[in-house]
Each structure stands twice: as structure tokens, then as C-alpha cells.
N, C-alpha and C. Protein backbone atom coordinates (compact mmCIF):
# COMPACT_ATOMS: atom_id res chain seq x y z
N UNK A 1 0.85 -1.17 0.00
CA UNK A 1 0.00 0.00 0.00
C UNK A 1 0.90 1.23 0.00
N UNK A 2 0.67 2.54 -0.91
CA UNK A 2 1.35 3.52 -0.94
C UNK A 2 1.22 4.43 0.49
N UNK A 3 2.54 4.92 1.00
CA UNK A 3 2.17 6.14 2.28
C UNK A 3 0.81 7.24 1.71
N UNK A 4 0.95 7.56 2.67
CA UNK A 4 -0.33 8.59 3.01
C UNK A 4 -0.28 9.26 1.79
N UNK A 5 -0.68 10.33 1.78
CA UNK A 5 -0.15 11.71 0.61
C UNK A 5 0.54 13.40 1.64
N UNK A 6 -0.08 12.46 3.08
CA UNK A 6 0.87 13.51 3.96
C UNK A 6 2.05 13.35 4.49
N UNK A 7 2.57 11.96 4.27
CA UNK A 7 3.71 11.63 4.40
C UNK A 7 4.94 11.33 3.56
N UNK A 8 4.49 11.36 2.03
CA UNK A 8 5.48 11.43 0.87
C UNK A 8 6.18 12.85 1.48
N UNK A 9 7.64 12.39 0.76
CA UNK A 9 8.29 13.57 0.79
C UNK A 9 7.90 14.60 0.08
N UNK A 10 8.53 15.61 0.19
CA UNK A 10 8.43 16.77 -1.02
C UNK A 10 9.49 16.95 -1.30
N UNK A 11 9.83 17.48 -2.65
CA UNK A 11 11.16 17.59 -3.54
C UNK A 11 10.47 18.99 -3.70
N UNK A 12 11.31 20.05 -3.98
CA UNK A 12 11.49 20.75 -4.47
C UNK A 12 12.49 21.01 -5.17
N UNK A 13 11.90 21.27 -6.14
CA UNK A 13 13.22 21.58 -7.38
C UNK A 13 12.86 22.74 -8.22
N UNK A 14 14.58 22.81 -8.28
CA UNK A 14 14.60 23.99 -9.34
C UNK A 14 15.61 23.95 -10.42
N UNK A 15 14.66 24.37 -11.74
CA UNK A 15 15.30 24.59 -12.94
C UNK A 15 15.18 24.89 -13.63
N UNK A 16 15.72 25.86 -14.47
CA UNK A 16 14.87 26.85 -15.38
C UNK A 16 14.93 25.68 -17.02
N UNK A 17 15.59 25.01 -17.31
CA UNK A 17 15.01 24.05 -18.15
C UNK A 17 13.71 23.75 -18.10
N UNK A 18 12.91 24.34 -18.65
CA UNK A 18 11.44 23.69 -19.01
C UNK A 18 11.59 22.37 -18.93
N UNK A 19 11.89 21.41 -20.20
CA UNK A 19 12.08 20.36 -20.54
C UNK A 19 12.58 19.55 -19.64
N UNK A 20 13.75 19.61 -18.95
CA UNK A 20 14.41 19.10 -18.12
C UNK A 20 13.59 19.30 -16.60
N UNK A 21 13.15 20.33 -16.34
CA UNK A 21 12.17 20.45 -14.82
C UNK A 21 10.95 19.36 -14.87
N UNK A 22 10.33 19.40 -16.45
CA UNK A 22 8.62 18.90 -16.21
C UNK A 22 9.09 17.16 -16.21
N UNK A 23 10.53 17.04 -17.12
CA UNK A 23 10.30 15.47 -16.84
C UNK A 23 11.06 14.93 -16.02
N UNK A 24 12.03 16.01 -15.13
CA UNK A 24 12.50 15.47 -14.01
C UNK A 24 11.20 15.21 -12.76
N UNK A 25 10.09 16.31 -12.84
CA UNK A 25 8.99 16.19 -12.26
C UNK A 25 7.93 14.97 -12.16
N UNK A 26 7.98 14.61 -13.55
CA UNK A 26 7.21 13.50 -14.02
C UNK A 26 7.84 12.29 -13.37
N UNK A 27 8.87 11.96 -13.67
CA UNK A 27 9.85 11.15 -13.01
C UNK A 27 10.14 10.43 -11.71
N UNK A 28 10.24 11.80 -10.88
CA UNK A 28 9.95 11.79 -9.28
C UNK A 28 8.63 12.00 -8.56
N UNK A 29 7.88 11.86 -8.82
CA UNK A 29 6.23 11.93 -8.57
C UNK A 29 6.03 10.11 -8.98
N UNK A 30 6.52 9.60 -10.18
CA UNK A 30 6.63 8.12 -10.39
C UNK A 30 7.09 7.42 -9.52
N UNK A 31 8.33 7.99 -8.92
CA UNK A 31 9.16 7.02 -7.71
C UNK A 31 8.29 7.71 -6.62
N UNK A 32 7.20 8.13 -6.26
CA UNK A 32 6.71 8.12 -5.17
C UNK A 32 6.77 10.10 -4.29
N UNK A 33 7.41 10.90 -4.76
CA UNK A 33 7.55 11.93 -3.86
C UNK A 33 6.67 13.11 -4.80
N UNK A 34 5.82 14.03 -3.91
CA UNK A 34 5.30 14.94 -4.11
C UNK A 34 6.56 16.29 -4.49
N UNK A 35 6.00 16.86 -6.11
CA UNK A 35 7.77 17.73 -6.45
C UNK A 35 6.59 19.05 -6.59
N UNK A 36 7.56 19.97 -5.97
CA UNK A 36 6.98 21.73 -6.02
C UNK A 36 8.44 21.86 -7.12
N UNK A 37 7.64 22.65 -8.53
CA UNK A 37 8.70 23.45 -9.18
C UNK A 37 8.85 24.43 -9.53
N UNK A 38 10.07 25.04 -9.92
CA UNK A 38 10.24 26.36 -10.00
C UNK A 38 11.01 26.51 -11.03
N UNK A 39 10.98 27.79 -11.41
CA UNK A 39 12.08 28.43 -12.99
C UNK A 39 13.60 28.82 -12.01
N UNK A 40 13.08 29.38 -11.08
CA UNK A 40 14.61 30.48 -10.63
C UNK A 40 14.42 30.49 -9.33
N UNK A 41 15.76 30.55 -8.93
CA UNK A 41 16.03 31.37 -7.33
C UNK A 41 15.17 31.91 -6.72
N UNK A 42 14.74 33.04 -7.29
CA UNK A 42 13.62 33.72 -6.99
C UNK A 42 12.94 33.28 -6.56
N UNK A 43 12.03 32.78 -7.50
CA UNK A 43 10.76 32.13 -7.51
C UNK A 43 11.08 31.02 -6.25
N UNK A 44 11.94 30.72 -5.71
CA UNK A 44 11.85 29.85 -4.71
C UNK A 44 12.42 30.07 -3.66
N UNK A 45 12.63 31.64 -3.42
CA UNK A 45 12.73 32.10 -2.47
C UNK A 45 11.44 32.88 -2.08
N UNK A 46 10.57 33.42 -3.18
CA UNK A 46 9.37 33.91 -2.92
C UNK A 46 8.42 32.60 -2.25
N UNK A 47 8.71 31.46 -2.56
CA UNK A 47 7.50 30.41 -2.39
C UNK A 47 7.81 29.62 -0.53
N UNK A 48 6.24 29.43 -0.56
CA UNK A 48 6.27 28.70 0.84
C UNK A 48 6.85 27.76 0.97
N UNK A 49 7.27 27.42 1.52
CA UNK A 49 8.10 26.02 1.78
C UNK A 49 7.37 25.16 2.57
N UNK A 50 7.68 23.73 2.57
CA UNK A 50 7.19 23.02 3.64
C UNK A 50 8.30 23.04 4.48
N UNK A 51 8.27 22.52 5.87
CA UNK A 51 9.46 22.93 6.96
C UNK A 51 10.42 21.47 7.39
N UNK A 52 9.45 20.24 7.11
CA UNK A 52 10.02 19.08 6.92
C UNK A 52 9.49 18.20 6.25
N UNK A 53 10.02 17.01 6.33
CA UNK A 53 10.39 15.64 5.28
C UNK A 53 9.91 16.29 4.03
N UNK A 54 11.08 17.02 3.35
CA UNK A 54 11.53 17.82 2.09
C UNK A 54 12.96 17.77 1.49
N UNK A 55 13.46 17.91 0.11
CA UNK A 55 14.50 17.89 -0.13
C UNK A 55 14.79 18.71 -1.20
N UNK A 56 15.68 19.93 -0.90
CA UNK A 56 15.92 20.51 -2.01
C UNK A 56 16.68 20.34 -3.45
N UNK A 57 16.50 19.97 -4.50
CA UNK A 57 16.77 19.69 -5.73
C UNK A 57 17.58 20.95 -6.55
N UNK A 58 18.28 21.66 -6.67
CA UNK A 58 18.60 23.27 -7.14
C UNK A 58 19.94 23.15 -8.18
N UNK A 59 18.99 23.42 -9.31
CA UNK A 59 20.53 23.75 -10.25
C UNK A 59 21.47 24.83 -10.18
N UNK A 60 22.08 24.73 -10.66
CA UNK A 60 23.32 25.30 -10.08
C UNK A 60 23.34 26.97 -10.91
N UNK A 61 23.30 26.29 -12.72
CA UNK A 61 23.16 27.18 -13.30
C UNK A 61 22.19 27.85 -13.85
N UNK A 62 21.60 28.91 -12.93
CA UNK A 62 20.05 29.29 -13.29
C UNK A 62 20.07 30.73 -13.98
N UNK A 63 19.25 31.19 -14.44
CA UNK A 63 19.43 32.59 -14.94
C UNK A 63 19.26 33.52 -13.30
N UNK A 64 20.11 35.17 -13.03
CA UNK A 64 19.98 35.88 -11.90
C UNK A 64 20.60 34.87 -10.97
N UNK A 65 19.87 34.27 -9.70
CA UNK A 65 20.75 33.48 -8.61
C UNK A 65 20.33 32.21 -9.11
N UNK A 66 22.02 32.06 -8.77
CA UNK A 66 21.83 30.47 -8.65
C UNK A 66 21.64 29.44 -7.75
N UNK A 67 21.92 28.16 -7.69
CA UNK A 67 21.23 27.24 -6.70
C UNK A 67 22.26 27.18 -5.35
N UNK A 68 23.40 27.58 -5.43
CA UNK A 68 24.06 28.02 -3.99
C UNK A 68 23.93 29.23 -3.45
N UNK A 69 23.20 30.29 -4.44
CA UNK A 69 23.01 31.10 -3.74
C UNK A 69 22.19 30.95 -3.76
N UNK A 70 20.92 30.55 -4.14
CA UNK A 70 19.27 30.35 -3.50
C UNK A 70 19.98 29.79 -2.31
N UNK A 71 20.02 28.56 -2.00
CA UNK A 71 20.45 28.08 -1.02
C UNK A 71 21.25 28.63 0.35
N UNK A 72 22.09 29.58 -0.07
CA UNK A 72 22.93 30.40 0.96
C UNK A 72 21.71 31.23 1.65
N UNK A 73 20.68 32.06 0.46
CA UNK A 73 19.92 33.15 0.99
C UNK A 73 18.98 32.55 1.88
N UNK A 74 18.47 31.14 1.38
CA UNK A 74 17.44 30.57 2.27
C UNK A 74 18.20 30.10 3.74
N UNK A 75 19.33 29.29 3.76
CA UNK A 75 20.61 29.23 5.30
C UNK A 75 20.11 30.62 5.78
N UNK A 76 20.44 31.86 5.56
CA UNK A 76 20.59 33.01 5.71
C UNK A 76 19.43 33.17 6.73
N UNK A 77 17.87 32.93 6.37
CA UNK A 77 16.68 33.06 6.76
C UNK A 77 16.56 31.82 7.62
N UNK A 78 17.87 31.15 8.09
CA UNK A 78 17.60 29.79 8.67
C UNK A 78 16.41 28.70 8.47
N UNK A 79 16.51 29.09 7.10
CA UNK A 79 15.52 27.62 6.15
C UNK A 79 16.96 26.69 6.15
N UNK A 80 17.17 25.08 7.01
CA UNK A 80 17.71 24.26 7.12
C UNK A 80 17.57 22.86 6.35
N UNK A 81 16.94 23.21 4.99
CA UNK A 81 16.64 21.96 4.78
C UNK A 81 17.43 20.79 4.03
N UNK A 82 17.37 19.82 4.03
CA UNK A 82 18.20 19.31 3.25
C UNK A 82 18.33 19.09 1.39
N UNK A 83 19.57 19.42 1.11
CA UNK A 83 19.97 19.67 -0.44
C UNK A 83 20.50 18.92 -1.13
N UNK A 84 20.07 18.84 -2.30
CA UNK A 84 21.17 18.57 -3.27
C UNK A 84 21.44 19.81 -4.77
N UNK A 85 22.42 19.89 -5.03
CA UNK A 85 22.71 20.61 -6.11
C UNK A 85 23.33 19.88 -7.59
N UNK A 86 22.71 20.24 -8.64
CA UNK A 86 22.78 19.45 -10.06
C UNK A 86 23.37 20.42 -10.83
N UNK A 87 24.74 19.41 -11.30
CA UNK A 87 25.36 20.67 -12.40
C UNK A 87 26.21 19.75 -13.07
N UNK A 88 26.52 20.40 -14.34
CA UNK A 88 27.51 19.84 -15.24
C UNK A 88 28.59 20.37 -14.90
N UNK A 89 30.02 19.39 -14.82
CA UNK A 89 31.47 19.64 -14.69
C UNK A 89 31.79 20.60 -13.63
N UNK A 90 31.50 20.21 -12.07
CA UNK A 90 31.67 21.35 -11.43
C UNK A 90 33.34 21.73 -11.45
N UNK A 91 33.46 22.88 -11.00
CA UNK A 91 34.80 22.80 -10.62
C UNK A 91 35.42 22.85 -9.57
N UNK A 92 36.72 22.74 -9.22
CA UNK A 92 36.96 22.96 -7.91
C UNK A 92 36.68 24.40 -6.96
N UNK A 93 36.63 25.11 -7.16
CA UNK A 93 35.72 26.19 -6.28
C UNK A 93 34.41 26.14 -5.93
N UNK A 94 33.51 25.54 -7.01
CA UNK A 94 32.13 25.42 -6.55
C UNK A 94 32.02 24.33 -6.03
N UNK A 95 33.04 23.47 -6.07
CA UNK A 95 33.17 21.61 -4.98
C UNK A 95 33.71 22.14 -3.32
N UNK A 96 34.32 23.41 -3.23
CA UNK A 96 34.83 23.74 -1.98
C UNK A 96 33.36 24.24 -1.34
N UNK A 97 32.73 25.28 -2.30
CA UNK A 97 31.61 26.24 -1.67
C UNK A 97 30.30 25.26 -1.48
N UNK A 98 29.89 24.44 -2.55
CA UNK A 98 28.93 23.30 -1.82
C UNK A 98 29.02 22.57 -0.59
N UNK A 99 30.73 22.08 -0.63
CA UNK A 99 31.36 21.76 0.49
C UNK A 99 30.94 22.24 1.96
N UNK A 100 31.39 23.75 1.50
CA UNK A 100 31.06 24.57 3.12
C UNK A 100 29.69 24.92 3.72
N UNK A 101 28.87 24.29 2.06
CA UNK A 101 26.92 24.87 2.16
C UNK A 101 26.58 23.33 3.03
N UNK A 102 27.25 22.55 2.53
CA UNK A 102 26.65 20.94 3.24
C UNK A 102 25.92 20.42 2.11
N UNK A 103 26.25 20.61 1.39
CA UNK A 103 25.42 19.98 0.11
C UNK A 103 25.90 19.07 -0.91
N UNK A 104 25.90 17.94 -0.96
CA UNK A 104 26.48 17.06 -2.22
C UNK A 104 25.90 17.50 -3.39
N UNK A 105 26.68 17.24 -4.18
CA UNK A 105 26.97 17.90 -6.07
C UNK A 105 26.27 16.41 -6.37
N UNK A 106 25.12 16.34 -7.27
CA UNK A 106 24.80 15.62 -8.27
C UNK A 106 25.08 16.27 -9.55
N UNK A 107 26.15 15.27 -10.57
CA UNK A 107 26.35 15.64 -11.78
C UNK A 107 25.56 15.02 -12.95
N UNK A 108 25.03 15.83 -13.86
CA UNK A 108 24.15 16.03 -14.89
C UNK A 108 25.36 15.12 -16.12
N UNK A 109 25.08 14.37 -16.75
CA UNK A 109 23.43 14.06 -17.34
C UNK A 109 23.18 13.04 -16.18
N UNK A 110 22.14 13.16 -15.44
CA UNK A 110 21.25 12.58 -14.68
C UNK A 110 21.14 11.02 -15.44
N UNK A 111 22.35 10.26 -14.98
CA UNK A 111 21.91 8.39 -15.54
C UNK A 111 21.14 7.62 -13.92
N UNK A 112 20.66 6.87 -14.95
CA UNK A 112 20.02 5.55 -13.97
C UNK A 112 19.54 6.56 -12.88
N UNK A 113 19.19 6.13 -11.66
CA UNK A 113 19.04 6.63 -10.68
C UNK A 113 19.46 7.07 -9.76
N UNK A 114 20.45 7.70 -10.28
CA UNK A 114 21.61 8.79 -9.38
C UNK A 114 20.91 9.64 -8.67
N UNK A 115 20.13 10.28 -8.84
CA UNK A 115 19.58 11.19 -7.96
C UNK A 115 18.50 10.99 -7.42
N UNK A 116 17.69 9.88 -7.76
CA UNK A 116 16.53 9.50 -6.38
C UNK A 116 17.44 8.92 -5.65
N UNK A 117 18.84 8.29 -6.06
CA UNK A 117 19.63 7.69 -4.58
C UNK A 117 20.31 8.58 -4.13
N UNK A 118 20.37 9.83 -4.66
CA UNK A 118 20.81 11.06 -3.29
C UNK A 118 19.89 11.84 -2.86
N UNK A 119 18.75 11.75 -3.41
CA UNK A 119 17.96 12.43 -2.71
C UNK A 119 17.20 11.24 -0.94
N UNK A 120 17.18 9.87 -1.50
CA UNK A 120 16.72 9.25 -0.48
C UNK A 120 17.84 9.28 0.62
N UNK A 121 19.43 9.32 -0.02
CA UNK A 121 20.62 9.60 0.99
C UNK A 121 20.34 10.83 1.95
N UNK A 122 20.16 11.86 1.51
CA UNK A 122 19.73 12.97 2.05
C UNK A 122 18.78 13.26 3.09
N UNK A 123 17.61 12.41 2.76
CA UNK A 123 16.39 12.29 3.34
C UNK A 123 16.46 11.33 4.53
N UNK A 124 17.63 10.81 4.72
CA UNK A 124 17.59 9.21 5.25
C UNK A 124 16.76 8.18 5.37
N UNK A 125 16.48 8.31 3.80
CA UNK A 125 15.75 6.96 3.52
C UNK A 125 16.33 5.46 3.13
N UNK A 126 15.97 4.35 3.37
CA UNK A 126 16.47 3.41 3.09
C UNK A 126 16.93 3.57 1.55
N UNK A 127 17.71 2.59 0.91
CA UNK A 127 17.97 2.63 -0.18
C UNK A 127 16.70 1.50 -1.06
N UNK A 128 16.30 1.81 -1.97
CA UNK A 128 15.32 0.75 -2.60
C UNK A 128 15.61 -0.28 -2.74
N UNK A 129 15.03 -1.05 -2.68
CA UNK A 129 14.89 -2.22 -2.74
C UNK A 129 15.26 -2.98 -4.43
């Protein structure tokens, strides 16, 4: 039997990829978690949040702020939630500054299920079965 619908997680994600947001959305709503999405920083710093069993999803490279600095501004407002950040070829400066945010780097192209297994890492969920 599936959990509640008040007990799925929530993902929030962000990405200004159309294409890449609606079927990363489609995707993770399949494996089971309720996804809030967004275009930009902004937009997800303007939006309500839920306060737990949530996981932030944030690309890195967004148009205006990006997903460590969404992330820094929301720390800032002591929104604590747990992250992951998605990017192609990081480099070593943005591997130090995720570093110091607490956030593991998921690298793009998104194979197999790399990132429902860091997002359930994150969440401390068992690993699937």
C-alpha cells in the first residue's frame, strides 16, 4: 500500500530548463515523492516552503541566482533543509563552496538513478529495494 499523501516527501526543485524540470517532475512523482517546481532562485525564495520531510533539488546554473546562492539566501533566513545541487562539470571552487553549504553535487546528465539515490541519501531513507 502507498504512504499517506501527507507523508510522501516533497522535492522541491529547481530549474529553469522547461524540458528538463517537467520530466525530471514526471519522473519523481513516479518514484513516489510529491515535487513543487520552480524556474529560478527567486521564484523559490518567494514560495512557501514546507518545513520538513523535504529535499531541495537546485541547479546550479540558473538565470539571476543560482542554486548556492538560493540556497545560501534561504541558510541566511535559517531555512535548514536538506539539499542537493545538479550541475555539469563542477569545478573545484564550486566543490569547496557546496562543500562549506553541506550539500552534495549531483552531476548532470542525470543516468540511472543517481539522484533518487541522493535524494533518499539525504532524506535518510532506506535505499530501494
Amino acid at each position: 500500500m502507498p504512504p499517506a499523501a501527507s507523508t510522501l516527501p516533497t522535492l522541491v526543485l529547481v530549474d529553469d530548463d522547461v524540458a528538463l524540470r517537467s520530466a525530471l517532475k514526471f519522473a519523481l512523482e513516479l518514484d513516489g515523492y510529491r515535487v513543487q517546481a520552480y524556474a529560478s532562485g527567486e521564484d523559490l525564495l518567494a514560495a512557501d516552503l514546507p518545513s520538513c520531510n523535504v529535499c531541495l533539488v537546485l541547479d546550479e546554473n540558473l538565470p539571476g541566482m543560482g542554486g548556492l546562492d538560493s540556497l545560501e539566501a534561504l541558510r541566511g533566513r535559517e531555512v535548514n533543509l536538506p539539499a542537493l545541487l545538479i550541475t555539469s562539470h563542477p569545478g573545484p571552487g564550486l566543490r569547496r563552496r557546496a562543500g562549506r553549504l553541506r550539500v552534495p553535487i549531483v552531476e548532470k546528465p542525470l543516468l540511472d538513478d543517481v539522484l533518487v539515490r541522493n535524494i533518499r541519501k539525504v532524506l535518510g531513507q532506506p535505499p530501494a529495494a
